[in-house]
Protein backbone atom coordinates (compact mmCIF):
# COMPACT_ATOMS: atom_id res chain seq x y z
CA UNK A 1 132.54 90.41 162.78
CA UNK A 2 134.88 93.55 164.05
CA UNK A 3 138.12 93.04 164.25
CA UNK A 4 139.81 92.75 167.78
CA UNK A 5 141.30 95.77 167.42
CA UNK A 6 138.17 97.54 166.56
CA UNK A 7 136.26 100.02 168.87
CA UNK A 8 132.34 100.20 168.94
CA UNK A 9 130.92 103.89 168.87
CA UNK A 10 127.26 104.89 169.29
CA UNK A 11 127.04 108.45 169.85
CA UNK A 12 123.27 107.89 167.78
CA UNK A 13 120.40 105.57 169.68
CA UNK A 14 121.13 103.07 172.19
CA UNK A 15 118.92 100.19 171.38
CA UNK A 16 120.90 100.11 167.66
CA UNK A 17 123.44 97.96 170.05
CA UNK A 18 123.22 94.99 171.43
CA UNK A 19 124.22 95.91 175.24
CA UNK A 20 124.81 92.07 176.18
CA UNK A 21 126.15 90.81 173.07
CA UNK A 22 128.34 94.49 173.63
CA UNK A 23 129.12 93.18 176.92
CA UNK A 24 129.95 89.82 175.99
CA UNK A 25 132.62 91.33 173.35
CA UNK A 26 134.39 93.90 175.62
CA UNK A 27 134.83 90.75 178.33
CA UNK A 28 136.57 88.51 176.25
CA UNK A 29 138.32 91.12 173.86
CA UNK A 30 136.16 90.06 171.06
CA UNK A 31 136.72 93.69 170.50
CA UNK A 32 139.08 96.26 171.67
CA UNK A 33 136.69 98.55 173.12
CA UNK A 34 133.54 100.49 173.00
CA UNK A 35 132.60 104.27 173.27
CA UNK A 36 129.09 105.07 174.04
CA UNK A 37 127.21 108.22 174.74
CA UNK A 38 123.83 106.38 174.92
CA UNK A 39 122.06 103.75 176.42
CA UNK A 40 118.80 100.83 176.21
CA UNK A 41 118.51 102.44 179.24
CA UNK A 42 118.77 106.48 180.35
CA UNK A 43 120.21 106.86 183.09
CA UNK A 44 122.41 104.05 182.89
CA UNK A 45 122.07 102.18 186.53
CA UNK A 46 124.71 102.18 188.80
CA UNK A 47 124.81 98.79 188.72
CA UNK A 48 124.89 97.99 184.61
CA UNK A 49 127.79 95.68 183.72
CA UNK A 50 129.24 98.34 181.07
CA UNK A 51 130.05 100.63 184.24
CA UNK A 52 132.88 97.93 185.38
CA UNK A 53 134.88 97.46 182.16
CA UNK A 54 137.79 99.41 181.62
CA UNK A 55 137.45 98.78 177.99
CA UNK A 56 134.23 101.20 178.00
CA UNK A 57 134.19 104.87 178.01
CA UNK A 58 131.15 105.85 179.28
CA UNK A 59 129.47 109.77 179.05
CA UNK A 60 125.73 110.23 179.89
CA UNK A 61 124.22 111.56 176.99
CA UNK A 62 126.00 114.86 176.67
CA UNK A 63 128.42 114.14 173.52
CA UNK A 64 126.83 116.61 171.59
CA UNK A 65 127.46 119.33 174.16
CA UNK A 66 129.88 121.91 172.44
CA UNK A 67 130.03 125.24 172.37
CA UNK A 68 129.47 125.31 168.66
CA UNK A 69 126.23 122.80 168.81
CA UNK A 70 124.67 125.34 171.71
CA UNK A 71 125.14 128.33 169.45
CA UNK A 72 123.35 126.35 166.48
CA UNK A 73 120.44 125.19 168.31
CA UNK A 74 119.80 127.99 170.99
CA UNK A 75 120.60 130.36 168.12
CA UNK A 76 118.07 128.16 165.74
CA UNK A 77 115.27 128.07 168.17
CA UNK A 78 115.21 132.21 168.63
CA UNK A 79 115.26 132.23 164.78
CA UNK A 80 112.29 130.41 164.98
CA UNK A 81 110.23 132.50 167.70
CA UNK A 82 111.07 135.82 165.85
CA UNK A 83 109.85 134.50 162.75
CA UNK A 84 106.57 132.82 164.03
CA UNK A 85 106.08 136.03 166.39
CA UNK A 86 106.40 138.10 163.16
CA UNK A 87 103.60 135.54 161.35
CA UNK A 88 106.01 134.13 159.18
CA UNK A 89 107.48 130.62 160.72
CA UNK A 90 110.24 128.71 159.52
CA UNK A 91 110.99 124.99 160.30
CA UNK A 92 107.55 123.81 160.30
CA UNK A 93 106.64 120.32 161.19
CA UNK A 94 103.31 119.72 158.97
CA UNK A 95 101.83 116.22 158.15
CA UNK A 96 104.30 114.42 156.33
CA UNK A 97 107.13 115.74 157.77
CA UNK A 98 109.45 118.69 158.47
CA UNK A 99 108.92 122.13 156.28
CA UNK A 100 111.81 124.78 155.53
CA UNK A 101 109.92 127.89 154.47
CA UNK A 102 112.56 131.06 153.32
């Protein structure tokens, strides 16, 4: 239902596309083109079908990588082994689901 001009991005989860119905788009220009950072399948094979169309841009699970996203989460998880080392932790998983404690 995209139009042909339309590009496909998952950046998110791979199953949440269709690889072959993906496939079967970007081969007959169903669809202009399709960006993915993940995969049904991590690693993707050397092999896989998307890895020959030069509609598909391809990066192996590293889209997230930025400077800014490294100093967040490195910078989050020392937050959170100073606080639990100093008995008070933050970010708790619990039953039922994630905890923010100030």
């Amino acid at each position: 239902m995209m139009k042909p001009t339309a590009f496909l991005i998952n950046t998110a989860r791979g199953p949440i596309v269709d690889e072959h119905a993906l496939i079967h788009a970007l081969r007959r220009s169903v669809i202009a083109g399709a960006a993915l950072d993940v995969f049904d399948e991590e690693p993707l094979p050397a092999d896989h079908p998307l890895r020959r169309l030069e509609n598909a841009l391809l990066t192996p699970h590293l889209g997230y990588v930025t400077v800014e996203n490294y100093r967040q989460a490195y910078g989050e998880a020392v937050d959170d082994i100073r606080a639990f080392l100093s008995g008070s932790p933050i970010r708790v998983i619990e039953p039922g689901g994630l905890h923010l404690r100030a």
